[in-house]
N, C-alpha and C. Protein backbone atom coordinates (compact mmCIF):
# COMPACT_ATOMS: atom_id res chain seq x y z
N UNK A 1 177.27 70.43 198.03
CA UNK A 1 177.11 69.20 197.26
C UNK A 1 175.63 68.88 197.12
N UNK A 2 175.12 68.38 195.67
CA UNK A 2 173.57 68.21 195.91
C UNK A 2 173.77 66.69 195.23
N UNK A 3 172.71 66.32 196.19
CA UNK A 3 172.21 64.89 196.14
C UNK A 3 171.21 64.57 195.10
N UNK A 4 171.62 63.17 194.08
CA UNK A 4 170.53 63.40 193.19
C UNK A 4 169.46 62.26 193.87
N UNK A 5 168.51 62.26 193.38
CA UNK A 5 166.95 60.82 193.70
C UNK A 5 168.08 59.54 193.39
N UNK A 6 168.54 59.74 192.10
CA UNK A 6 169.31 58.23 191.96
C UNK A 6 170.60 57.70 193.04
N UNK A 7 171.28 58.67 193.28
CA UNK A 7 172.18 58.53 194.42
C UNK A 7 171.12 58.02 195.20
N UNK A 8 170.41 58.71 196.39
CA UNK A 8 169.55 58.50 197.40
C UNK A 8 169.14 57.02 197.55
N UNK A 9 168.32 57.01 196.11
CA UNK A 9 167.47 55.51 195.91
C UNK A 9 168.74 54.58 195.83
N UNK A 10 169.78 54.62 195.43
CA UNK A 10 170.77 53.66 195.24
C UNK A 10 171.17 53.13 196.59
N UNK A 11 171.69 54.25 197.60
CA UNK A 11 171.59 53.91 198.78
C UNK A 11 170.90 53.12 199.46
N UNK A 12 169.56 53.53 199.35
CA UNK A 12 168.24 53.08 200.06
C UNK A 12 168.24 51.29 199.31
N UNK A 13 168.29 51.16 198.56
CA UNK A 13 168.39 49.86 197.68
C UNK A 13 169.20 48.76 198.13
N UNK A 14 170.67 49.56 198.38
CA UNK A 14 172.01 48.85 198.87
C UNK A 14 171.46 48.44 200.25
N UNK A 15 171.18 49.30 201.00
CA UNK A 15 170.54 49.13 202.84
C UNK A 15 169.54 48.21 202.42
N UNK A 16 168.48 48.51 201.42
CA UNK A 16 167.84 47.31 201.99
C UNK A 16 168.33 45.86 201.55
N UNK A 17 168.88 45.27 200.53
CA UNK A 17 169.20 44.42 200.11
C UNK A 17 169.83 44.01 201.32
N UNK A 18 170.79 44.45 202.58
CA UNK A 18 171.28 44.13 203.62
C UNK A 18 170.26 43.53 204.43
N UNK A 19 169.10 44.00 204.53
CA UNK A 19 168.15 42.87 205.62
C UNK A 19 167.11 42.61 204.85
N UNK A 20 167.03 42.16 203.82
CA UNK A 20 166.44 41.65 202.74
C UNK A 20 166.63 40.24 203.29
N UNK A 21 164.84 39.32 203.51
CA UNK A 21 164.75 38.09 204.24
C UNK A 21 164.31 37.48 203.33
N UNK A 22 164.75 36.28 203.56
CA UNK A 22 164.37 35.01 202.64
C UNK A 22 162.90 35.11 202.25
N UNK A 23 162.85 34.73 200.85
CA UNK A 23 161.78 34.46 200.25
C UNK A 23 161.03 36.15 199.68
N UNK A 24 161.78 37.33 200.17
CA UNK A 24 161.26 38.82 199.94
C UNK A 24 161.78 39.19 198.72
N UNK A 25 161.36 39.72 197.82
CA UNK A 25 161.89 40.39 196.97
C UNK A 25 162.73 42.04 196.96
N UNK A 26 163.98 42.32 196.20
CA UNK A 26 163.98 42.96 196.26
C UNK A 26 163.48 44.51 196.45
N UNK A 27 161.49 44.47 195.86
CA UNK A 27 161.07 45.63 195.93
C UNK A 27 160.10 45.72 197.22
N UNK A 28 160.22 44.41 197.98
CA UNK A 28 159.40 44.19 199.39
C UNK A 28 160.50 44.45 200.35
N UNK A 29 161.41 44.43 200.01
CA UNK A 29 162.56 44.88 201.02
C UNK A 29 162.69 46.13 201.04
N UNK A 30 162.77 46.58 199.95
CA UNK A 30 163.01 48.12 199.73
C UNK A 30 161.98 48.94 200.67
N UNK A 31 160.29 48.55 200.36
CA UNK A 31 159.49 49.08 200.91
C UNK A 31 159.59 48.99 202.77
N UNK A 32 159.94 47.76 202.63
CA UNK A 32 159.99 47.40 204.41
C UNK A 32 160.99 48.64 204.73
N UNK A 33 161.80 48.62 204.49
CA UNK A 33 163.28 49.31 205.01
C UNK A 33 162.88 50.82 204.82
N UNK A 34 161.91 51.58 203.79
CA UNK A 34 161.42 53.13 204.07
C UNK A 34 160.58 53.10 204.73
N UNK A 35 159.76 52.19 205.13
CA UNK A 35 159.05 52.10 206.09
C UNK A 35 158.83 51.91 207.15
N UNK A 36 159.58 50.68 207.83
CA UNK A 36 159.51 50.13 209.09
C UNK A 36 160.75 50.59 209.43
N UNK A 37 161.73 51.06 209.11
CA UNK A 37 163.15 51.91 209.79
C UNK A 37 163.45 53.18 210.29
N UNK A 38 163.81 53.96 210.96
CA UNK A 38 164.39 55.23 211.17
C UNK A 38 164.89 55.61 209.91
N UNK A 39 165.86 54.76 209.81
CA UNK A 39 166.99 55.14 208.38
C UNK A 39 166.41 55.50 207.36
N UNK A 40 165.57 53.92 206.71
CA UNK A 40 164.70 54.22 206.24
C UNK A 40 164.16 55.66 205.61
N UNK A 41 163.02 55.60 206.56
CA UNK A 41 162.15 56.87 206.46
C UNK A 41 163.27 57.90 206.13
N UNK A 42 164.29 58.39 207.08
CA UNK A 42 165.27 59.36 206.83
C UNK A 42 165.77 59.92 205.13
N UNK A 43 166.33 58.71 205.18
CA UNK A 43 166.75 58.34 203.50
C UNK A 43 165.49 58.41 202.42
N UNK A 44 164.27 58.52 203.01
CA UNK A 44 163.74 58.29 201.99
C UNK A 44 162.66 59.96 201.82
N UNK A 45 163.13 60.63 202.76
CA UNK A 45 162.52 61.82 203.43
C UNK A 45 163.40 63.08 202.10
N UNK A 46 165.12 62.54 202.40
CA UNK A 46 165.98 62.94 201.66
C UNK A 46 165.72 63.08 200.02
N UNK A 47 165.09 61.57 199.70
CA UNK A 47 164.86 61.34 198.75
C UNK A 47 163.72 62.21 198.03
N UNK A 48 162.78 62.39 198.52
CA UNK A 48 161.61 63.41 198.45
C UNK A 48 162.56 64.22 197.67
N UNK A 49 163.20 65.10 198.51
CA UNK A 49 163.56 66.35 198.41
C UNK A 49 164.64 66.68 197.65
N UNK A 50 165.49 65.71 197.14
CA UNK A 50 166.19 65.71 195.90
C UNK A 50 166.08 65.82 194.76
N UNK A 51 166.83 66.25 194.10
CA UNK A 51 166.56 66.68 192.89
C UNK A 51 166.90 65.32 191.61
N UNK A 52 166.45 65.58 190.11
CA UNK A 52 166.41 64.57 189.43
C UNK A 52 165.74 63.43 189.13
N UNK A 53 166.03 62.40 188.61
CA UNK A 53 165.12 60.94 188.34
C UNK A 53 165.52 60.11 189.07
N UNK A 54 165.13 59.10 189.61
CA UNK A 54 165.57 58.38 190.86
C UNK A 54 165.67 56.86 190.21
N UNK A 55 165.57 57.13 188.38
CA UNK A 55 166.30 55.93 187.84
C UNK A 55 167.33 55.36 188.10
N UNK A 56 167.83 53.85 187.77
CA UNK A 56 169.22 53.79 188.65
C UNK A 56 169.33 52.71 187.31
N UNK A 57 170.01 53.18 186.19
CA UNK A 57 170.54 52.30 185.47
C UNK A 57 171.08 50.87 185.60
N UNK A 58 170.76 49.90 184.50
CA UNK A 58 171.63 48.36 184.92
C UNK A 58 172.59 48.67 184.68
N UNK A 59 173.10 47.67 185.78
CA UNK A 59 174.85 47.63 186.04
C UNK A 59 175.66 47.34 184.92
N UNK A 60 174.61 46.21 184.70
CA UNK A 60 175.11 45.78 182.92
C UNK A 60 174.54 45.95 181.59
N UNK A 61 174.77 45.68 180.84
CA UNK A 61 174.01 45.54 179.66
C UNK A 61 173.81 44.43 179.30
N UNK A 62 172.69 43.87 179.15
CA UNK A 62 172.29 42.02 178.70
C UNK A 62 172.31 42.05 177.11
N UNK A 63 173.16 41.28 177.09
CA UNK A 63 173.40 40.91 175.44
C UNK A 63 172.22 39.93 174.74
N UNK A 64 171.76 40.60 173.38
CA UNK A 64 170.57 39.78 173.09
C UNK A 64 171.69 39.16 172.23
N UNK A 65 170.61 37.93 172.36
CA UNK A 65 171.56 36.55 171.51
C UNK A 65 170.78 36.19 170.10
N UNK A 66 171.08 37.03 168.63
CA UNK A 66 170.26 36.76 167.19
C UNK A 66 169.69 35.41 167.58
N UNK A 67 168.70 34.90 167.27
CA UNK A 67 168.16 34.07 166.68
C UNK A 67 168.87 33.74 165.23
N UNK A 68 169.25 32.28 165.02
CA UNK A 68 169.22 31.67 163.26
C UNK A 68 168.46 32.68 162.14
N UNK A 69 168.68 33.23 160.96
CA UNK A 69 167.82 33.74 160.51
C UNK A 69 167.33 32.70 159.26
N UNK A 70 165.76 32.32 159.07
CA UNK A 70 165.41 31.61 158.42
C UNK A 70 164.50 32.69 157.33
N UNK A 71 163.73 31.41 156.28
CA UNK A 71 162.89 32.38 155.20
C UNK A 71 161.94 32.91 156.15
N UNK A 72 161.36 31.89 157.24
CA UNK A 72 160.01 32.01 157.16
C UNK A 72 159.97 33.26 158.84
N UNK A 73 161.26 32.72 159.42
CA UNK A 73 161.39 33.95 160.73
C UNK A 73 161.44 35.75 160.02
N UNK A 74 162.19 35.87 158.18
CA UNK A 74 162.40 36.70 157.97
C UNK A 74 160.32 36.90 157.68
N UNK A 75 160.20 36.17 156.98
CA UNK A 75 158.26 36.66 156.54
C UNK A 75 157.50 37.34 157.84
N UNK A 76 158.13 36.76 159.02
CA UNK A 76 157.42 36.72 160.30
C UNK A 76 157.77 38.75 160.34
N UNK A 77 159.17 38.47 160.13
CA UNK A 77 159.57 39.87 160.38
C UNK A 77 159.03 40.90 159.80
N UNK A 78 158.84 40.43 158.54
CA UNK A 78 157.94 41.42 157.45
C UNK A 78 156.54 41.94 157.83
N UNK A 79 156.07 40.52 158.26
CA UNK A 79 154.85 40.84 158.55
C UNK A 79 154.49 41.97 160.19
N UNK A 80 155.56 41.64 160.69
CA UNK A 80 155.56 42.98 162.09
C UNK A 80 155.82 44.21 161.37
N UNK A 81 156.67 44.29 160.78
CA UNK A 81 157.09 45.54 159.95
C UNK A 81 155.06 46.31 159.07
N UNK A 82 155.16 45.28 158.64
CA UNK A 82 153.87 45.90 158.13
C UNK A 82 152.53 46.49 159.38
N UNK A 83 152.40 45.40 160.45
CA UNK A 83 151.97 45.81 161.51
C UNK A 83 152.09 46.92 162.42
N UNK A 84 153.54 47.11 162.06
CA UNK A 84 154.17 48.57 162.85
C UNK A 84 153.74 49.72 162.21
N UNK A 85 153.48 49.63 160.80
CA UNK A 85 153.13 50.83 159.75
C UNK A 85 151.85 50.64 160.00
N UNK A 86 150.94 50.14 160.63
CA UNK A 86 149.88 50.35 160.19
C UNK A 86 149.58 50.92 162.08
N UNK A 87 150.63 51.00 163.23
CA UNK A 87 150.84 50.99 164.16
C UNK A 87 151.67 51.43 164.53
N UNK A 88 152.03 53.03 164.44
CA UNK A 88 153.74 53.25 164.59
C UNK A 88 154.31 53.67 165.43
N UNK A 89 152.97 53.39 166.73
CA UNK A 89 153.40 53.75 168.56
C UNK A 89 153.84 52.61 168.62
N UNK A 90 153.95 51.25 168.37
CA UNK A 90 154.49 50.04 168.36
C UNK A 90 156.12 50.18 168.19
N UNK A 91 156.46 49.23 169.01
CA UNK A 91 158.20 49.00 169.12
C UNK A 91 158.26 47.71 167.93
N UNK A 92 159.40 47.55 167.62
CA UNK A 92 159.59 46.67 166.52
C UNK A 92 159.16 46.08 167.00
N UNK A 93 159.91 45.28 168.08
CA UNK A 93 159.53 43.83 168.86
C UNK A 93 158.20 43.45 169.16
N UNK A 94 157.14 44.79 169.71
CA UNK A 94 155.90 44.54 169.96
C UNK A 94 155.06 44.33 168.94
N UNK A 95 155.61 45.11 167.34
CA UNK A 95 154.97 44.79 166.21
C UNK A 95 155.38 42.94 165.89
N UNK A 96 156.18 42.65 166.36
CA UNK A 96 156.90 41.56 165.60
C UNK A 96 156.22 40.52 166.90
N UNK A 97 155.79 40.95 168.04
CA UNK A 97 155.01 40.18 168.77
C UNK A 97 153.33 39.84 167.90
N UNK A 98 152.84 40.49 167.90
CA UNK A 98 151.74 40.65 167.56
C UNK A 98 151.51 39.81 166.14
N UNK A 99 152.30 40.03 165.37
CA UNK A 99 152.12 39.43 164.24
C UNK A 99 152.71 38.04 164.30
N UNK A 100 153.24 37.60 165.47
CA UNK A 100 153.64 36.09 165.95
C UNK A 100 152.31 35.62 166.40
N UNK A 101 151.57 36.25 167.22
CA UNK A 101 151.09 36.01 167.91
C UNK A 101 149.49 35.56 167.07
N UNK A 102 149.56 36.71 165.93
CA UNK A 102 148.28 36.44 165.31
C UNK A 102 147.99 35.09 164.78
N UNK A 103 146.72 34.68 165.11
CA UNK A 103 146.40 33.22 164.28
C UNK A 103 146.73 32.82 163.29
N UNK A 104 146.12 33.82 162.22
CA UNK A 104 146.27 34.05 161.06
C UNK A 104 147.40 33.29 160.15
N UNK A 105 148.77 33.63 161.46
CA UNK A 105 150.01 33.65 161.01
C UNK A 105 150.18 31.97 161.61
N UNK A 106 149.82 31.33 162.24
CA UNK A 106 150.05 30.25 162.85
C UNK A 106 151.18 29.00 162.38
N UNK A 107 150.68 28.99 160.60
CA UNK A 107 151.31 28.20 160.51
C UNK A 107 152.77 28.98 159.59
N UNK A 108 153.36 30.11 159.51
CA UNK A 108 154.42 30.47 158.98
C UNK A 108 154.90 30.54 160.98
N UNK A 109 154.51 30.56 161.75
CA UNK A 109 155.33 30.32 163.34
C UNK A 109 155.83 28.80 163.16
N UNK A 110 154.89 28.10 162.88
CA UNK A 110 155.24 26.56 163.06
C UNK A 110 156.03 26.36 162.10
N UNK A 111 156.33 26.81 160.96
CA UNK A 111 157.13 26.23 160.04
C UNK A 111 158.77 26.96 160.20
N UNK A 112 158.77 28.42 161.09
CA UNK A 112 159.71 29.33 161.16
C UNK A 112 160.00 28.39 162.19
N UNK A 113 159.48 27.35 163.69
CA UNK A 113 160.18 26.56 164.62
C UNK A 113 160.52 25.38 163.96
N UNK A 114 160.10 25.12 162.91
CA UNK A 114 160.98 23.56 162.87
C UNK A 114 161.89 24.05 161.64
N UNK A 115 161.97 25.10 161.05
CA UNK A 115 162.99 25.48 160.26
C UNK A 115 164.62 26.05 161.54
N UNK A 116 164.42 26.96 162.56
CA UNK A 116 165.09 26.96 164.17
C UNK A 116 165.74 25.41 164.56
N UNK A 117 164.35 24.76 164.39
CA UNK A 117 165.37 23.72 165.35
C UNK A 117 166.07 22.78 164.30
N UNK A 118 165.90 22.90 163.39
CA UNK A 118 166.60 21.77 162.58
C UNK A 118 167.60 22.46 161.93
N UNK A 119 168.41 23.57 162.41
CA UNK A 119 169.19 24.55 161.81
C UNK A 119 170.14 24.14 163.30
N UNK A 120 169.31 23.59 164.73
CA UNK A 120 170.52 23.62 165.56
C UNK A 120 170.90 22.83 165.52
């Protein structure tokens, strides 16, 4: 039977979340527990030496929730779209950040939020 990194790390994750102390985060626990444990270290020795990506997919899938679509959210959109072409290592969203974000654009943002809220 071969063990993959993601099995391993899943393990190692589950253990630590078990003495995972108030106020620690999940990835300060994790570290404590390959570190300061027998097990730990063990499991994480294993882990080395396994084969594969030691990604561990979400459990779930988070549902994005559309936004209203307005004139001026669609212009907004356009205008990322054009940003992305002129940028095409850019993700939609990061094009569609950027061109929110630009000054330039300031007041088609302000008019795309009170067109949002007066739609709820």
């Amino acid at each position: 039977m071969t063990t993959t990194k993601s099995e391993v790390c899943k393990l190692i994750a589950s253990s630590a979340e078990k003495i995972r102390q108030q106020g620690e985060t999940s990835a300060q626990a994790f570290t404590r527990y390959i570190t300061k444990t027998d097990e730990g270290r063990k499991l994480f020795a294993i882990h080395k030496r396994a084969t594969g990506s030691d990604y561990i997919p979400p459990a779930e899938q988070v549902q994005k929730i559309a936004a209203p679509s307005t004139p001026s959210l669609r212009r907004l959109q356009k205008l990322g779209d054009e940003v992305r072409k002129a940028n095409p290592t850019l993700s939609v969203e990061q094009a569609f950040a950027e061109a929110y974000a630009d000054p330039s654009n300031r007041e088609i943002v302000m008019l795309e939020k009170r067109e949002r809220l007066s739609a709820a």
